[in-house]
C-alpha atoms as a PDB file:
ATOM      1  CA  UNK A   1       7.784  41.824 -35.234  1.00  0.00           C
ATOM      2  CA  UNK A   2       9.978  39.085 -33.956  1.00  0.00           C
ATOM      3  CA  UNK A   3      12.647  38.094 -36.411  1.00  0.00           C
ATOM      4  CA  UNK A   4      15.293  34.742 -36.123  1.00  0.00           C
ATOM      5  CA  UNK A   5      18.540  35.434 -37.459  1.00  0.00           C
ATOM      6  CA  UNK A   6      20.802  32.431 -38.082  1.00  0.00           C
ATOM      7  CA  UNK A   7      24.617  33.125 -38.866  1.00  0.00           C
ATOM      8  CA  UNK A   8      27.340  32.214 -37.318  1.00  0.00           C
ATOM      9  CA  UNK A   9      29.920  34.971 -38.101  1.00  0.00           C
ATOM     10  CA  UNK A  10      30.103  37.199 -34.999  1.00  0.00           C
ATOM     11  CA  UNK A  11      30.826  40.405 -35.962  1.00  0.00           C
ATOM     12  CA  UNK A  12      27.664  40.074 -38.295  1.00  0.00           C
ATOM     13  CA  UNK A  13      25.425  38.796 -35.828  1.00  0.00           C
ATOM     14  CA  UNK A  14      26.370  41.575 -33.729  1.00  0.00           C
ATOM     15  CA  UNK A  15      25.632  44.594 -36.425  1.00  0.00           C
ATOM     16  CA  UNK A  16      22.754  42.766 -37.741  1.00  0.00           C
ATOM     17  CA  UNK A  17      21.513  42.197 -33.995  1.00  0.00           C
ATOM     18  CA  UNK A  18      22.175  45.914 -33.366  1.00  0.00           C
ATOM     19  CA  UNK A  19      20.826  47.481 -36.550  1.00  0.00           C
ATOM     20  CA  UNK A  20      17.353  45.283 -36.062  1.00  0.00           C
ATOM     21  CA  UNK A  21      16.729  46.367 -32.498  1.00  0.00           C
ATOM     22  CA  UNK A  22      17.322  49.660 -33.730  1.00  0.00           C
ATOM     23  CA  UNK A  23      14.746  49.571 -36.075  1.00  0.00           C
ATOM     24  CA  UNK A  24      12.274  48.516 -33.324  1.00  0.00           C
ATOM     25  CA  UNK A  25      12.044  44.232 -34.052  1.00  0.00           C
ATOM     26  CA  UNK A  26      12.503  41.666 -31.421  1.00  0.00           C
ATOM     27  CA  UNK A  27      15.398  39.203 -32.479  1.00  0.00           C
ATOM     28  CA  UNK A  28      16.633  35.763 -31.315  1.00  0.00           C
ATOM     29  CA  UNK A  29      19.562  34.938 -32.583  1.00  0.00           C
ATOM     30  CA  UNK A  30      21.412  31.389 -33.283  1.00  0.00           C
ATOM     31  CA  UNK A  31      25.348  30.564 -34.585  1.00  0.00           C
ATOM     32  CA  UNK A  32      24.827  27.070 -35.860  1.00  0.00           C
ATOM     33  CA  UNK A  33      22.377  24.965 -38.262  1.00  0.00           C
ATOM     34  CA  UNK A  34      21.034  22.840 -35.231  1.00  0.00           C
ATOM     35  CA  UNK A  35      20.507  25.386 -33.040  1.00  0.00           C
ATOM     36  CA  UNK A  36      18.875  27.595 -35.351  1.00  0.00           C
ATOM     37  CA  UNK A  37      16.440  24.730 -36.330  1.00  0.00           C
ATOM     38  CA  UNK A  38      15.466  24.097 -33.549  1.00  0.00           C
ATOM     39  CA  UNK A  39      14.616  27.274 -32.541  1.00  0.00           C
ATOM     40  CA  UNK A  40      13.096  28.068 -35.631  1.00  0.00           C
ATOM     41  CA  UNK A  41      11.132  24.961 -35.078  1.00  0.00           C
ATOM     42  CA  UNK A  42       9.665  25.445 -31.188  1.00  0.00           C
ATOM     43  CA  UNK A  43       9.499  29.307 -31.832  1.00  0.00           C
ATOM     44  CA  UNK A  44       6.732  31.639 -33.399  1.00  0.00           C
ATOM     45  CA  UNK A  45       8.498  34.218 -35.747  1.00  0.00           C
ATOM     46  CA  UNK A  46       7.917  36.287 -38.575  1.00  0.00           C
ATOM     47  CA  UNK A  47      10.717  36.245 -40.374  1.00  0.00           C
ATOM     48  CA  UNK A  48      14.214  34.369 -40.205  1.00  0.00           C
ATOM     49  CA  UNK A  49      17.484  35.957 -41.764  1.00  0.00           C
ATOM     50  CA  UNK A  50      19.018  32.352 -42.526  1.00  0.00           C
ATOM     51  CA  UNK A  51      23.146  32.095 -43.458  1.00  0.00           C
ATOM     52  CA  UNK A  52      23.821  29.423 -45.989  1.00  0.00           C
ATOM     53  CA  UNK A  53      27.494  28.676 -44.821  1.00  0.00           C
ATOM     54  CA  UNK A  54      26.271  27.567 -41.112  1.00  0.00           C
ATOM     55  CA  UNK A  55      28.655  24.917 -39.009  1.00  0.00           C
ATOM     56  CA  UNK A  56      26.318  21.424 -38.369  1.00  0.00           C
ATOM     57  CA  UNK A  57      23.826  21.654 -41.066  1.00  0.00           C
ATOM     58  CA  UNK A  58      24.125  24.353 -43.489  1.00  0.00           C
ATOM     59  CA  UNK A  59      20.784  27.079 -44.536  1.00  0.00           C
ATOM     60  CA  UNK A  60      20.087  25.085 -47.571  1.00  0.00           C
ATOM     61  CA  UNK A  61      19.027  22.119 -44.836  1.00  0.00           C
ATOM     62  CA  UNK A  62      17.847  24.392 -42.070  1.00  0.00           C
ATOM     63  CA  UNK A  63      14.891  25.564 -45.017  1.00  0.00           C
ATOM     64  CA  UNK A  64      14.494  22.289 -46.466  1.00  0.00           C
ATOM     65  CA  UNK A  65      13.788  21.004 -43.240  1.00  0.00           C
ATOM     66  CA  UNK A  66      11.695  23.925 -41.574  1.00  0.00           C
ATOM     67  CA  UNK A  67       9.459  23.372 -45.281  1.00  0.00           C
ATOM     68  CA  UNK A  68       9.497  20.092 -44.920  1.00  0.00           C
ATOM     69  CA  UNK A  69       7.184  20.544 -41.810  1.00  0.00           C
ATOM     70  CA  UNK A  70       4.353  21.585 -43.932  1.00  0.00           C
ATOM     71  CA  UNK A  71       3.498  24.040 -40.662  1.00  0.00           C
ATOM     72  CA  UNK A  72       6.037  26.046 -41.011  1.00  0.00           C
ATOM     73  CA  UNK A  73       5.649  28.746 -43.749  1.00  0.00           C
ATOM     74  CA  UNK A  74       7.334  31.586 -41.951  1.00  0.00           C
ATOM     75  CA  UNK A  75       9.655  33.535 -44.410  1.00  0.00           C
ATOM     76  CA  UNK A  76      12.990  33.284 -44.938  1.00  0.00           C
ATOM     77  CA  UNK A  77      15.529  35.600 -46.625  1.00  0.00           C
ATOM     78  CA  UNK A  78      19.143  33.640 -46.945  1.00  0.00           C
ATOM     79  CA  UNK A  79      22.479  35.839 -46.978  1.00  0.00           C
ATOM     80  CA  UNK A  80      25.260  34.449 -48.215  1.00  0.00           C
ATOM     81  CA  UNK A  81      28.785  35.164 -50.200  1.00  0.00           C
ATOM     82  CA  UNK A  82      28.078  33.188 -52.794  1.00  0.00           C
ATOM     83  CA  UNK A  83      26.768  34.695 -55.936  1.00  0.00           C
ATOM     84  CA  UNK A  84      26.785  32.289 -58.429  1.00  0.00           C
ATOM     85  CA  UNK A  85      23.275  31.504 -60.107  1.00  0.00           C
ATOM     86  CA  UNK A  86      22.723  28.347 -59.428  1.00  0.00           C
ATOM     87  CA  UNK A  87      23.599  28.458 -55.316  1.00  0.00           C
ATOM     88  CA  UNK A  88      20.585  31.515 -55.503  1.00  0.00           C
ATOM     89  CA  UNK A  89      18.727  28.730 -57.095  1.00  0.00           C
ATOM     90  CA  UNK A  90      19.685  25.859 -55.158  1.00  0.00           C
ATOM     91  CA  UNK A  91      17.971  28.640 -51.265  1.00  0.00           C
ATOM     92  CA  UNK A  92      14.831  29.719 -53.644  1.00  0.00           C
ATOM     93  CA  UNK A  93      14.334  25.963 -54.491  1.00  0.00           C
ATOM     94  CA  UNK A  94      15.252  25.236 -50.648  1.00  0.00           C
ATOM     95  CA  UNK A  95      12.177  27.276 -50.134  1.00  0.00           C
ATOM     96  CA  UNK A  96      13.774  30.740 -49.606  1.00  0.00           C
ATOM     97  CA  UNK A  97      11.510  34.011 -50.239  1.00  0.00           C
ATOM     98  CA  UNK A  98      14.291  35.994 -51.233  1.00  0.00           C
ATOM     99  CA  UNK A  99      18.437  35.937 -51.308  1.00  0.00           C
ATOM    100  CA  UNK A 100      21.048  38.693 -50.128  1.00  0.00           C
ATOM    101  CA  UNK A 101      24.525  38.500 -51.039  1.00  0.00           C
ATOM    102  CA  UNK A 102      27.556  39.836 -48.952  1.00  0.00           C
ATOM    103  CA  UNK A 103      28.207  42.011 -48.143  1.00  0.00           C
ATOM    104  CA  UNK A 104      25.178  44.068 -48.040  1.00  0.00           C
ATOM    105  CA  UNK A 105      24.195  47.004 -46.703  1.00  0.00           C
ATOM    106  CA  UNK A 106      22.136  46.803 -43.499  1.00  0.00           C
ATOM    107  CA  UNK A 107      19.620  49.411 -44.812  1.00  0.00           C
ATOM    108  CA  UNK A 108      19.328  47.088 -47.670  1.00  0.00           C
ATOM    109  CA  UNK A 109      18.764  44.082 -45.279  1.00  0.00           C
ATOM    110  CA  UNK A 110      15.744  45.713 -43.622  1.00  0.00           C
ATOM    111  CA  UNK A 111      14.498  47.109 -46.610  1.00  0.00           C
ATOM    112  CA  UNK A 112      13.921  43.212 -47.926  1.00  0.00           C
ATOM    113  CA  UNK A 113      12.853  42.014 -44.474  1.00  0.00           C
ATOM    114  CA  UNK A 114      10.078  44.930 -44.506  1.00  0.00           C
ATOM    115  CA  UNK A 115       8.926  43.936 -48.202  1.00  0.00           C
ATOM    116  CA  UNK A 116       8.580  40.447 -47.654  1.00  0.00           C
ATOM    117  CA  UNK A 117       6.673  40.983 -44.269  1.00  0.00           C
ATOM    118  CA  UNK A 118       4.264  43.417 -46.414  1.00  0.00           C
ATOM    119  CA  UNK A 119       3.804  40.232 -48.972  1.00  0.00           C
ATOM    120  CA  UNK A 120       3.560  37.860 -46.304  1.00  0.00           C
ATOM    121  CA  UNK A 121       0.724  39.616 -44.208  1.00  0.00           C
ATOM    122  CA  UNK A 122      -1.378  39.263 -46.759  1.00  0.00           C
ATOM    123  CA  UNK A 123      -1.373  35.744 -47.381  1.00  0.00           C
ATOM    124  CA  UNK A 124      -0.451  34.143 -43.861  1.00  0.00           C
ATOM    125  CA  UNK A 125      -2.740  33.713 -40.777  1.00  0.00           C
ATOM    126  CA  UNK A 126      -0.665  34.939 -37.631  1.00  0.00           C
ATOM    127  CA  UNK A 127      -1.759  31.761 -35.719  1.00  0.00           C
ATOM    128  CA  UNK A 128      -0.715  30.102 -32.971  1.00  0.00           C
ATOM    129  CA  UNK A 129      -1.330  26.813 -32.010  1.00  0.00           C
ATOM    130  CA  UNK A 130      -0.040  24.192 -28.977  1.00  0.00           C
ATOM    131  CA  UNK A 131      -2.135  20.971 -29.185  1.00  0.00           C
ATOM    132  CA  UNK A 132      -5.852  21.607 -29.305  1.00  0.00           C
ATOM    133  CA  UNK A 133      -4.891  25.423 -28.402  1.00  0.00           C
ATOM    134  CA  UNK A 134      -5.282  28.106 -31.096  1.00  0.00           C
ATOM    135  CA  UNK A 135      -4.716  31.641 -31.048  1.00  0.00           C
ATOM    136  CA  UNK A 136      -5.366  33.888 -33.861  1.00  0.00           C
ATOM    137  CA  UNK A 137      -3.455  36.974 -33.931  1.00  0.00           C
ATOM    138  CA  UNK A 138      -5.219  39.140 -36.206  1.00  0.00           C
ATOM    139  CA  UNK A 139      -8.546  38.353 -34.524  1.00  0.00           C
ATOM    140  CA  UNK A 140      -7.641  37.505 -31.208  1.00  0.00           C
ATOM    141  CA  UNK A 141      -9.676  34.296 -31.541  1.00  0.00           C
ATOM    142  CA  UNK A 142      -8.857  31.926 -29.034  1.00  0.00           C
ATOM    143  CA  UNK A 143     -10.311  28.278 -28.841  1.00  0.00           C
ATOM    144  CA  UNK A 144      -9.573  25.156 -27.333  1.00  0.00           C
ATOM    145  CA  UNK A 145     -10.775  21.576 -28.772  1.00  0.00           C
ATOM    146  CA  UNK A 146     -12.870  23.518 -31.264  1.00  0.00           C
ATOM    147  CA  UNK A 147     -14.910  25.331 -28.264  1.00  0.00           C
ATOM    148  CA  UNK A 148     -14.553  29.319 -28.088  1.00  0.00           C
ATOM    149  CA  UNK A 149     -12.471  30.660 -25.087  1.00  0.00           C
ATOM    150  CA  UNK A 150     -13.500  34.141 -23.579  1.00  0.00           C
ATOM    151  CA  UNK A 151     -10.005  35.846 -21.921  1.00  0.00           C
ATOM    152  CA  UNK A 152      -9.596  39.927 -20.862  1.00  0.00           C
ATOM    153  CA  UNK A 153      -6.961  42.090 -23.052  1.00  0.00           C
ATOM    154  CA  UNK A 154      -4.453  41.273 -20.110  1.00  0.00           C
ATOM    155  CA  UNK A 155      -4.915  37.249 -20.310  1.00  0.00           C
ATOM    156  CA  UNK A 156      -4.523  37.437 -24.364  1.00  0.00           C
ATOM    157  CA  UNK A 157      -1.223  38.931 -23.608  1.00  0.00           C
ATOM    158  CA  UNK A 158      -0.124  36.439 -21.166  1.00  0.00           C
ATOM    159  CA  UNK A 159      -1.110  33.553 -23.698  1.00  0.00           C
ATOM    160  CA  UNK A 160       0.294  35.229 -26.268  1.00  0.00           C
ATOM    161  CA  UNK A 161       3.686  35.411 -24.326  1.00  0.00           C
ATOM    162  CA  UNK A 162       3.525  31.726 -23.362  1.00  0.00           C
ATOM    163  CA  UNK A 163       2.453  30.525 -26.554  1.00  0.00           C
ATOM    164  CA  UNK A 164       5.015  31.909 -29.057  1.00  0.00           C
ATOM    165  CA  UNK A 165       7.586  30.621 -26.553  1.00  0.00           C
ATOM    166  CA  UNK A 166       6.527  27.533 -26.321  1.00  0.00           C
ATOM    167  CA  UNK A 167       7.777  24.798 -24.680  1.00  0.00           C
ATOM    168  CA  UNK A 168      10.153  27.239 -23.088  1.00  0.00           C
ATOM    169  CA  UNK A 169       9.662  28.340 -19.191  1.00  0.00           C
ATOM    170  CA  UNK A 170       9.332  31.714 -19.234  1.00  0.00           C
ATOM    171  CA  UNK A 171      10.283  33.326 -15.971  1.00  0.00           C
ATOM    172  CA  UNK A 172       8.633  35.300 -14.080  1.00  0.00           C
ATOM    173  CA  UNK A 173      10.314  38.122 -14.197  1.00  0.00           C
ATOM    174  CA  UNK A 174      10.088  38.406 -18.082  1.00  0.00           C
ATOM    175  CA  UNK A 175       6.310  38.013 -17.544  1.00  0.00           C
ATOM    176  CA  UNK A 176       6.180  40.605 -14.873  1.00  0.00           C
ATOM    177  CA  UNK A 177       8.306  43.226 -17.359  1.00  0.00           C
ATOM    178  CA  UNK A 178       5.980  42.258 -20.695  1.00  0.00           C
ATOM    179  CA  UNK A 179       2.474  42.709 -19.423  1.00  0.00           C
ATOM    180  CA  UNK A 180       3.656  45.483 -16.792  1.00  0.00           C
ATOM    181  CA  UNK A 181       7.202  47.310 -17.487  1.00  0.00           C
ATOM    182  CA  UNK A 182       8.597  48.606 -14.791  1.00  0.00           C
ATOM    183  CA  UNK A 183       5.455  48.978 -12.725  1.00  0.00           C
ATOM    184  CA  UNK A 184       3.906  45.540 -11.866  1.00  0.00           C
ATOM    185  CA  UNK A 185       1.281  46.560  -9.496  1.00  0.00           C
ATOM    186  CA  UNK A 186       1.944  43.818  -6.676  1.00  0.00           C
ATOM    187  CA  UNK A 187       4.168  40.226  -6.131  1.00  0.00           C
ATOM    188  CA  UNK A 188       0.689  38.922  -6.195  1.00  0.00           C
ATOM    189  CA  UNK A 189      -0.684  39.774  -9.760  1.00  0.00           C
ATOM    190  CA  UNK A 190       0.509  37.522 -12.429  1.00  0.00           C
ATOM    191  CA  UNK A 191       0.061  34.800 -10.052  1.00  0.00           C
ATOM    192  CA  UNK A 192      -3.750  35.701 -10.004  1.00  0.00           C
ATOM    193  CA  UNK A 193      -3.622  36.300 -13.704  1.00  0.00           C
ATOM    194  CA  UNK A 194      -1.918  33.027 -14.377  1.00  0.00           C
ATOM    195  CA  UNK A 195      -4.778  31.409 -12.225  1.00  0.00           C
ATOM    196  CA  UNK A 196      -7.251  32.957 -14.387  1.00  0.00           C
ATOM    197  CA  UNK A 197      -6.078  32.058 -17.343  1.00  0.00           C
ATOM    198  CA  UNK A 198      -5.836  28.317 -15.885  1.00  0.00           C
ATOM    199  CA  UNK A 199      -9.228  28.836 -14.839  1.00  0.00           C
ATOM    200  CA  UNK A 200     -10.293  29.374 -18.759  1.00  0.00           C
ATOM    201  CA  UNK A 201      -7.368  27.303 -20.388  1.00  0.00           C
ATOM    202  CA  UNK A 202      -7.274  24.072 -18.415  1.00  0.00           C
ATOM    203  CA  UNK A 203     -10.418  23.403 -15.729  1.00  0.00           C
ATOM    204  CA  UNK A 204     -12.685  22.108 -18.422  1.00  0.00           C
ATOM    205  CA  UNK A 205     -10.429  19.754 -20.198  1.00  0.00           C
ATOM    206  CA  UNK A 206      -9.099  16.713 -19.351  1.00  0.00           C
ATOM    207  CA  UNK A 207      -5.208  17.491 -19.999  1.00  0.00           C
ATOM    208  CA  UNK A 208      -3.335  20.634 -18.520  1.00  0.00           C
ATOM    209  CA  UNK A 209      -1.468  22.610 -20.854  1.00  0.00           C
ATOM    210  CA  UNK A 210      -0.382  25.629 -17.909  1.00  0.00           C
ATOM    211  CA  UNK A 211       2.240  24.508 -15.696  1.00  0.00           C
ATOM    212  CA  UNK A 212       4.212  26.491 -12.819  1.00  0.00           C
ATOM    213  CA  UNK A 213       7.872  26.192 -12.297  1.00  0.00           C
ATOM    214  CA  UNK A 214       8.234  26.411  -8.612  1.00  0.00           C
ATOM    215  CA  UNK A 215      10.277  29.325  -8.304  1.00  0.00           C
ATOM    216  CA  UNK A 216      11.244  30.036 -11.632  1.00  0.00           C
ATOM    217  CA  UNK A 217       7.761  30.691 -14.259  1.00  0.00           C
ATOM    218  CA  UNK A 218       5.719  29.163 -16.120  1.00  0.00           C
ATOM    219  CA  UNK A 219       5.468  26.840 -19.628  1.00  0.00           C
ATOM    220  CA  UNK A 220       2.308  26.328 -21.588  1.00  0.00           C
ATOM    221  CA  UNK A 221       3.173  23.205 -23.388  1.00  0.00           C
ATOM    222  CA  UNK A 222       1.350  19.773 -23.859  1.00  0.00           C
ATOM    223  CA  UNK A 223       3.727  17.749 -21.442  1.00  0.00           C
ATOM    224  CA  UNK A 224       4.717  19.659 -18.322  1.00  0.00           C
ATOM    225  CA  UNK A 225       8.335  18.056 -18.818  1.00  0.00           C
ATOM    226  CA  UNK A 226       8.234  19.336 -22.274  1.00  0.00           C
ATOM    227  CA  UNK A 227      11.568  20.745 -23.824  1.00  0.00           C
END
C-alpha cells in the first residue's frame, strides 16, 4: 500500500514516516500545499494523510482541488489541531473520508488508515491509466486504445512501476532493485525487458508512450518531455 502524507511539521513527518514504514506501507512524503498537490495529482496512491495548516495552499484546498478532478477519488484522512465542529465540517465537506485531531496516537493513525482502506477496496477500481493506457490492478487487465494487451508476470511489474510513477523517470537502478532485489541476473535484463514491453506497449500504435533516458531510466508518459 502506498500512502502520501502531506504535513509540514518535521518532527511529525518524521514519526509518522517512521511508524508507516514500520508497519510495512510505502510512503512519499510532501511539506507544503503545492508540492503535495502535485504529487498527489501525477502519483497513484491509496491513501493520503493530508495536514490542514499547510504553508502555500492549505488541506482544505489541496482536497477541494484533488476532488475537483473528478479522477481522483483516492482517500484522504486530514489531521489537524483544530477541533472545533465546524473546521471537521468545513475537511468532510472538502471531501475528506475521515478527520484526526492532534495529537494522536500513531497506533490510532494506522488504525483509521487501515479502516478506510478496508471501505475503500470495496468500492474503488485500483486502475491505472496514462492516455489510452489502462491497467487494472485487481485483474491485471491491461489494454491500450480499447484493444487487449498480453504481457508476462515480469512485464506487469515493470508497467506497474512506470505507471504509478508517472511522468516521473524512474532510474534504472530503482527498476533493477523492484523487479530483482539484490540479484538482477545481468546489466543486460531490464534493457531486454523494457524492449519487450515496447514491443507490446508502443509498435502497434501510432504515438510512443515508453521512452529511455540515456543514462539515467526510463518514463512512460504521453510526451517524452513530460514533467
Amino acid at each position: 500500500m502506498r500512502i502520501l502524507v502531506i504535513e509540514d511539521n518535521r518532527d511529525i513527518l518524521a514519526n509518522v514516516l517512521d511508524y508507516l514504514q514500520l508497519k510495512g506501507f510505502s510512503v512519499d512524503c510532501a511539506q507544503d500545499g503545492l508540492s503535495g498537490l502535485h504529487l498527489a495529482s501525477t502519483g497513484h496512491y491509496d491513501l493520503i494523510v493530508l495536514d490542514i495548516m499547510l504553508p502555500g495552499i492549505d488541506g482544505y484546498q489541496v482536497c477541494k482541488r484533488l476532488r475537483e478532478d473528478g479522477r481522483n477519488e483516492v482517500p484522504i484522512l486530514m489531521l489537524t489541531a483544530r477541533d472545533a465542529l465546524d473546521d471537521r465540517l468545513q475537511g468532510l465537506n472538502a471531501g475528506a473520508d475521515d478527520y484526526l485531531i492532534k495529537p494522536f496516537a500513531l497506533s490510532e493513525l494506522v488504525a483509521r488508515i487501515e479502516a478506510i482502506l478496508r471501505r475503500s477496496q470495496g468500492t474503488r477500481k485500483r486502475q491505472l491509466q496514462i492516455a489510452d493506457l489502462l491497467y487494472d490492478l485487481d485483474t491485471l487487465h491491461v489494454s491500450r486504445a480499447g484493444q487487449p494487451l498480453k504481457l508476462n508476470p515480469l512485464g506487469l511489474k515493470l508497467l506497474a512501476i512506470l505507471m504509478q510513477r508517472s511522468p516521473a523517470v524512474v532510474r534504472r537502478e530503482a527498476l533493477e532493485e523492484a523487479l530483482w532485489g539484490d540479484d538482477c541476473p545481468d546489466s543486460d535484463s531490464l534493457r531486454s525487458h523494457v524492449h519487450q514491453l515496447r514491443q507490446v506497449l508502443d509498435k502497434p500504435f501510432p504515438t510512443p508512450l515508453l521512452h529511455t533516458i540515456h543514462g539515467v531510466g526510463y518514463r512512460l508518459a504521453e510526451n517524452e518531455h513530460a514533467g
